[in-house]
C-alpha atoms as a PDB file:
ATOM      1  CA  UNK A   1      83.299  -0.611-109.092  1.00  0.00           C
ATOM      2  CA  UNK A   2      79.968   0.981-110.614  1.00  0.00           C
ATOM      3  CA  UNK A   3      76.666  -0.482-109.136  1.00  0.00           C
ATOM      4  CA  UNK A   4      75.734  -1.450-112.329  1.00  0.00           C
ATOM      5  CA  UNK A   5      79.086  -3.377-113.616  1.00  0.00           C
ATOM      6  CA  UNK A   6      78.479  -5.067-110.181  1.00  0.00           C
ATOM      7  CA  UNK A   7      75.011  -6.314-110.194  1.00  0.00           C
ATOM      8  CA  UNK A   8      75.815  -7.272-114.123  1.00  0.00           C
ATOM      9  CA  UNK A   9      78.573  -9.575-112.660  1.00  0.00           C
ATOM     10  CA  UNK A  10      75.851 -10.761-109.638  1.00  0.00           C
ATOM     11  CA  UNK A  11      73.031 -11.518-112.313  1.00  0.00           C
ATOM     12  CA  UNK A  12      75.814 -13.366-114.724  1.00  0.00           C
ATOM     13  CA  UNK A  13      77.005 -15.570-111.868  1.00  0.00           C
ATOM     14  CA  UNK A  14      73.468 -16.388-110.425  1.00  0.00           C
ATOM     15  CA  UNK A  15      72.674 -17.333-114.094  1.00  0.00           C
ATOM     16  CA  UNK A  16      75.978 -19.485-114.672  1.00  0.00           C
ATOM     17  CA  UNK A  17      75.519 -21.338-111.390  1.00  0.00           C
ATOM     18  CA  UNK A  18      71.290 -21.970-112.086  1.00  0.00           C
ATOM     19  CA  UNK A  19      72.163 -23.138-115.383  1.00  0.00           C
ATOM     20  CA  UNK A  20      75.561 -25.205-114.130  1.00  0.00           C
ATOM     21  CA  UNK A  21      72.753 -27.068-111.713  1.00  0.00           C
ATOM     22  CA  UNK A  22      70.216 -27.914-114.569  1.00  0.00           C
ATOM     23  CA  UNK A  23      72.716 -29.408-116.540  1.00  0.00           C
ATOM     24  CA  UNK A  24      73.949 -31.805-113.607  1.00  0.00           C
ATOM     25  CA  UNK A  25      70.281 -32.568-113.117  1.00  0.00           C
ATOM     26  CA  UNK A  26      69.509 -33.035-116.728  1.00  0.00           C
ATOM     27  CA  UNK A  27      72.200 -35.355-116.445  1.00  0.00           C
ATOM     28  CA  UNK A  28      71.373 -37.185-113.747  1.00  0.00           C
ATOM     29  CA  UNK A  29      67.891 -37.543-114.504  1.00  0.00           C
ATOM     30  CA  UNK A  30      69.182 -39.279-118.162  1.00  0.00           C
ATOM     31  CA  UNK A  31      71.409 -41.815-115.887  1.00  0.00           C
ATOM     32  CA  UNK A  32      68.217 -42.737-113.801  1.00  0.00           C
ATOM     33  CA  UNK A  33      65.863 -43.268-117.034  1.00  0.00           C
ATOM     34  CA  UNK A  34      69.168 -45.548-118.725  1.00  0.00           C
ATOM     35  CA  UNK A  35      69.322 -47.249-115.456  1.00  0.00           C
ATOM     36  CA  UNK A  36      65.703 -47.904-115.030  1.00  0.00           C
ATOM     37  CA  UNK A  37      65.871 -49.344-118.978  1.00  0.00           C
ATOM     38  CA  UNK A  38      68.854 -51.712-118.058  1.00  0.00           C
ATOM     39  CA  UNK A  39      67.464 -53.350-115.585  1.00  0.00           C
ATOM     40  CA  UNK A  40      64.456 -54.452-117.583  1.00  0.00           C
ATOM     41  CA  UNK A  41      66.131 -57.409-119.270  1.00  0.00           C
ATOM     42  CA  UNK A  42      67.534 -58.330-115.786  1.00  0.00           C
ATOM     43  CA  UNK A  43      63.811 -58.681-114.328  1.00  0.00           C
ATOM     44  CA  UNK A  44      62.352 -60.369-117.660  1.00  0.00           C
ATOM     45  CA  UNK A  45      64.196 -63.060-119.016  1.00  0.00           C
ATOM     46  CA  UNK A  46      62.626 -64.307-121.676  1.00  0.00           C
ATOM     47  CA  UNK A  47      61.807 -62.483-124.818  1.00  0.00           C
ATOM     48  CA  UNK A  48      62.669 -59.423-126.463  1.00  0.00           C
ATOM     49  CA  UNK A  49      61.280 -56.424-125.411  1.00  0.00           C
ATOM     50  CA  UNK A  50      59.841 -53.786-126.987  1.00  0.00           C
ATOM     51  CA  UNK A  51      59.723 -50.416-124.416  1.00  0.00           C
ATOM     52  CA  UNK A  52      56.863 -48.262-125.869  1.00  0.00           C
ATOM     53  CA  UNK A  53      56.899 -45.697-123.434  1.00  0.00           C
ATOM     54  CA  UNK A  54      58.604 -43.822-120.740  1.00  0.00           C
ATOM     55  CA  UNK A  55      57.381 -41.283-118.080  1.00  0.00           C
ATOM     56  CA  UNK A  56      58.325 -39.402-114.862  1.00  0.00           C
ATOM     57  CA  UNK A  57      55.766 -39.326-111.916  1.00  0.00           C
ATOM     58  CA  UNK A  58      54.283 -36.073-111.890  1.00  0.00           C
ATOM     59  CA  UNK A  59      53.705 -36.826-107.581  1.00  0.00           C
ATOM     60  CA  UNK A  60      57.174 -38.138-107.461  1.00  0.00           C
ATOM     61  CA  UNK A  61      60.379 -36.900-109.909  1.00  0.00           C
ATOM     62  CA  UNK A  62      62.358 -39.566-108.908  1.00  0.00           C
ATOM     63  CA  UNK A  63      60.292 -42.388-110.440  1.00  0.00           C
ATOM     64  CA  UNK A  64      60.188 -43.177-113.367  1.00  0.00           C
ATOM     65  CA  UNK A  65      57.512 -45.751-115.325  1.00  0.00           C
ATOM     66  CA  UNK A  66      58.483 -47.930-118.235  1.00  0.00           C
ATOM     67  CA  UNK A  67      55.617 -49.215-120.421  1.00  0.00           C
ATOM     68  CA  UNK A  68      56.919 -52.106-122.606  1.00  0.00           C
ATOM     69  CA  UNK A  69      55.812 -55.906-124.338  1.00  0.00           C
ATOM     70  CA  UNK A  70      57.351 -59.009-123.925  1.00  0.00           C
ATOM     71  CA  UNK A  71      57.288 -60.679-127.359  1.00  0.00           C
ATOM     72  CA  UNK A  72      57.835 -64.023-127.826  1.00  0.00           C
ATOM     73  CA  UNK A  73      55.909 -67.433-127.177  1.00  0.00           C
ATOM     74  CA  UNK A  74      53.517 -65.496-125.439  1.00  0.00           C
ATOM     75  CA  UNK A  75      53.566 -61.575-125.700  1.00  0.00           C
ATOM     76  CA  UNK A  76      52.084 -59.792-123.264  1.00  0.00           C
ATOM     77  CA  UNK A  77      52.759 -56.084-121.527  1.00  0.00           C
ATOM     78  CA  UNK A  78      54.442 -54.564-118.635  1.00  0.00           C
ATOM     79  CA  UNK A  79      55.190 -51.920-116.941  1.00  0.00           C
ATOM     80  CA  UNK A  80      58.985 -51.387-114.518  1.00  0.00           C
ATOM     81  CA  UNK A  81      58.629 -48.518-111.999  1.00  0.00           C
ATOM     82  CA  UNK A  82      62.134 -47.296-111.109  1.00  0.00           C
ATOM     83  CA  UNK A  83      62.596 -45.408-107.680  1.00  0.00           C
ATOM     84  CA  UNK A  84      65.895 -43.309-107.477  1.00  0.00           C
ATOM     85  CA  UNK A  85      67.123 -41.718-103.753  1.00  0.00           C
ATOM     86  CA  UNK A  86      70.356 -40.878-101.973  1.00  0.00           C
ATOM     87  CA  UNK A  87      71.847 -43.419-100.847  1.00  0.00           C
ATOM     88  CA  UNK A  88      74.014 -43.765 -97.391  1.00  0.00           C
ATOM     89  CA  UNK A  89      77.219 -42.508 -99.387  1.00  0.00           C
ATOM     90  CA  UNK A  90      75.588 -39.354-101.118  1.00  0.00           C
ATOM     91  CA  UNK A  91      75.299 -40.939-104.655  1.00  0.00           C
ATOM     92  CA  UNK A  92      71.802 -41.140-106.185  1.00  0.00           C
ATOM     93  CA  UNK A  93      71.015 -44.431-106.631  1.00  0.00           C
ATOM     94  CA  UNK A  94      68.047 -47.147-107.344  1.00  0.00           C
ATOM     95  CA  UNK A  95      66.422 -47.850-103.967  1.00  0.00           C
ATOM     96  CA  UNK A  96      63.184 -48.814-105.408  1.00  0.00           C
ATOM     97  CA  UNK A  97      61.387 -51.307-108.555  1.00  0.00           C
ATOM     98  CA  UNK A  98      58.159 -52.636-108.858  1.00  0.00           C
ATOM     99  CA  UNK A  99      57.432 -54.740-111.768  1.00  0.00           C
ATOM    100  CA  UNK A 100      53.694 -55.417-113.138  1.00  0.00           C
ATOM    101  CA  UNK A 101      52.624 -53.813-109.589  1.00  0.00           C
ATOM    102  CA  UNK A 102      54.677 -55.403-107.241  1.00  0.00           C
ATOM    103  CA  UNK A 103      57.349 -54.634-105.476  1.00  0.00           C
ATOM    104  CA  UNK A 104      60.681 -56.276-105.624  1.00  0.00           C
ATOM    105  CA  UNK A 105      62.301 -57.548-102.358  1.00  0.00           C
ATOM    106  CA  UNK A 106      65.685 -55.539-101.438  1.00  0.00           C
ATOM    107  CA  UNK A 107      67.895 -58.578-101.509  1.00  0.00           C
ATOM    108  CA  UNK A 108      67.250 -59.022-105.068  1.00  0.00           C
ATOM    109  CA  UNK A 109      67.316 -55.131-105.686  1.00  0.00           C
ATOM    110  CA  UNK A 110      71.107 -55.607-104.401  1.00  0.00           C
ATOM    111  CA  UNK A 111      71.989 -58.602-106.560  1.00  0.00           C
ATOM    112  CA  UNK A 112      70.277 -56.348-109.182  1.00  0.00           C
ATOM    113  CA  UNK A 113      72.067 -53.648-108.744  1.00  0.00           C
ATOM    114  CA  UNK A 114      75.627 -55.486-108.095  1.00  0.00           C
ATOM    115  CA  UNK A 115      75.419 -58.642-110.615  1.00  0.00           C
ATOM    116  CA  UNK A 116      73.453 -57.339-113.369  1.00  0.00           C
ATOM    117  CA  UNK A 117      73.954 -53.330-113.459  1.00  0.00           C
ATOM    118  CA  UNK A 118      77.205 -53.510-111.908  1.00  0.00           C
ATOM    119  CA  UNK A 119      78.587 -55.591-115.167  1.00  0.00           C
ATOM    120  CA  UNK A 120      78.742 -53.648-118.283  1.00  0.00           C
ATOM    121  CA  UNK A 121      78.796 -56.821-120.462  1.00  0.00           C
ATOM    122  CA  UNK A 122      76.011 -57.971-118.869  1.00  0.00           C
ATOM    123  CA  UNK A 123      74.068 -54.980-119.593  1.00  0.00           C
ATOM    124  CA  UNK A 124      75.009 -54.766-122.803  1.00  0.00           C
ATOM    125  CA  UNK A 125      74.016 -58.209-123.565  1.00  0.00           C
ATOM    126  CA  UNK A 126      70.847 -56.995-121.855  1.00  0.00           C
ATOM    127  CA  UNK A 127      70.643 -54.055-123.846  1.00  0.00           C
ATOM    128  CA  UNK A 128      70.396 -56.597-127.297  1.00  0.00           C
ATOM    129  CA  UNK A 129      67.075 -57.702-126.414  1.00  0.00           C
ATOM    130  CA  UNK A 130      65.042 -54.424-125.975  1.00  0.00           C
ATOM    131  CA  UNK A 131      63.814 -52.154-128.682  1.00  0.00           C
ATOM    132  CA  UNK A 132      63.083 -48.928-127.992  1.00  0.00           C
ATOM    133  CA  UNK A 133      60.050 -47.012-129.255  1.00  0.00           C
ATOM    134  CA  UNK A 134      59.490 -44.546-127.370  1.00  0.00           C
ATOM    135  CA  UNK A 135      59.015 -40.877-128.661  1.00  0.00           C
ATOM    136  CA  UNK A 136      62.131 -38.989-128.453  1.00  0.00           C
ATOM    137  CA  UNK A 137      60.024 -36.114-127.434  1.00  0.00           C
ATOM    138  CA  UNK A 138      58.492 -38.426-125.052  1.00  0.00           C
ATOM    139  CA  UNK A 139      61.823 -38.779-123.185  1.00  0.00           C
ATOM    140  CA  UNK A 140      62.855 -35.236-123.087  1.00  0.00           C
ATOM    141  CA  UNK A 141      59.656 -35.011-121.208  1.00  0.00           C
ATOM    142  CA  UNK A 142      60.593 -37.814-118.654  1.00  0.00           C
ATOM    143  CA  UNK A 143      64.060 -36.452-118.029  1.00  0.00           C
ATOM    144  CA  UNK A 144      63.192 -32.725-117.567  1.00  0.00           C
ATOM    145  CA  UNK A 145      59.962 -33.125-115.845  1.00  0.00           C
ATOM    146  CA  UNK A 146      59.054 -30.323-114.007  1.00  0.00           C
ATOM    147  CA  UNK A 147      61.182 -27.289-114.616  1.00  0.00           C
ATOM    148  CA  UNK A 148      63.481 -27.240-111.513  1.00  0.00           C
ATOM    149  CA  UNK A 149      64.147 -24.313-109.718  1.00  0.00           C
ATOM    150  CA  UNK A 150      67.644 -23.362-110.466  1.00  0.00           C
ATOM    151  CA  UNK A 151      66.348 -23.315-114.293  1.00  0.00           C
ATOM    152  CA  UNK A 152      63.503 -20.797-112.971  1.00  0.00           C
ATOM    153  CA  UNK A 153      66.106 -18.875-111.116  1.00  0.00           C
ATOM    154  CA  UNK A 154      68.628 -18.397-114.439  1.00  0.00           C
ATOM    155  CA  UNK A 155      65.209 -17.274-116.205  1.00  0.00           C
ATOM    156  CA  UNK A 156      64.661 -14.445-113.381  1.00  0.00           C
ATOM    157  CA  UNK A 157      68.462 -13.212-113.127  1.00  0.00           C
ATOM    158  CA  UNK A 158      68.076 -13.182-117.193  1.00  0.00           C
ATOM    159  CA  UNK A 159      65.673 -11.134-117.366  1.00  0.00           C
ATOM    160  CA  UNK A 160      67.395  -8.739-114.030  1.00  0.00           C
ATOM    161  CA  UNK A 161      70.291  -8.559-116.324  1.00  0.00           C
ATOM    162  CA  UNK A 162      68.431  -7.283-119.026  1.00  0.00           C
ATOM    163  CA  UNK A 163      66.435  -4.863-117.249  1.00  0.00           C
ATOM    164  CA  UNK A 164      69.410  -3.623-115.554  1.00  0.00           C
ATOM    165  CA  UNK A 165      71.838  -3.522-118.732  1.00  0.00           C
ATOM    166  CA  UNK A 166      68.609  -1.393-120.265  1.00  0.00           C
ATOM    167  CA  UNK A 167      68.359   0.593-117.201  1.00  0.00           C
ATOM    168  CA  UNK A 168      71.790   1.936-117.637  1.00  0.00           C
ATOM    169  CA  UNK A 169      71.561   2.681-121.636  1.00  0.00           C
ATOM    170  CA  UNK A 170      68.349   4.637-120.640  1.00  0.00           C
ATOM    171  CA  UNK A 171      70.947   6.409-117.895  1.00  0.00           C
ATOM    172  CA  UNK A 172      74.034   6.596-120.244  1.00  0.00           C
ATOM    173  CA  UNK A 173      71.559   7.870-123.189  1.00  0.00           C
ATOM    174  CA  UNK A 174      69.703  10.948-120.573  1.00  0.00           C
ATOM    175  CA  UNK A 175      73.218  11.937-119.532  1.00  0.00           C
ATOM    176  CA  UNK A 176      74.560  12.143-123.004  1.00  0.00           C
ATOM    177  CA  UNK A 177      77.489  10.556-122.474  1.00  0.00           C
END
């Protein structure tokens, strides 16, 4: 096998496997905003709610920030911060809210997670009261955040493949073949 055909091969798997990992990510990073959104009606319940924005921590890429108004009786805002980790069994999961500021205890982060996120129907029923308004631009930008380094490593081995595939027309072309 030429040099060339190889490293053409080397730069097409580097960029398959970068951009295979960006997708999971993208992925996951959607689950943890959706997440983060269903749990809302779960922590205030009364109301409708209106969600008027949604942003990733530049300090921290696993939390997210939920801007939103309770309408009702008495409207008023709010803001959910949603913390996402590994959990003991490998699976990303929420490990972390704080609503208006404070933190919420990990006992009812557990009945959170298992009563009210755990049951579809209940987050669907959940999912009724909230109106979203957020930019969809907006939430591209809170689930890609920063670019993450398997995309910046597809870019590189893109633009190796190119150089390389132009190195050997350059090569081909000199040697007349």
């Amino acid at each position: 096998m030429r040099l060339g055909n190889f490293l053409r091969m080397l730069a097409a798997a580097a960029i398959a496997a970068a951009l295979a990992s960006e997708v999971w990510m993208l992925s996951t990073a959607y689950r943890e905003t959706q997440t983060c959104r269903d749990a809302l009606p779960a922590l205030e319940d009364s109301g409708d709610l209106i969600v008027g924005a949604l942003k990733r921590d530049a300090a921290l890429p696993s939390v997210y920030e939920i801007d939103y108004w309770v309408t009702g009786a008495s409207p008023r805002p709010g803001k959910l911060r949603c913390a996402f980790g590994e959990a003991p069994d490998g699976d990303r999961r929420l490990v972390g809210l704080e609503l208006g500021g404070w933190p919420i205890g990990d006992a009812r982060l557990i009945l959170l997670e298992r009563f009210w996120l755990g049951d579809a129907e209940a987050v669907r029923e959940g999912a009724r009261r909230i109106r979203d308004v957020v930019p969809r631009m907006e939430l591209l930008d809170a689930v890609i955040g920063r670019p993450h380094p398997s995309l910046i490593a597809a870019i590189v081995c893109a633009l190796l493949a190119v150089v390389f595939e132009a190195l050997g027309r350059r090569r081909e072309t000199r040697s007349g073949r």
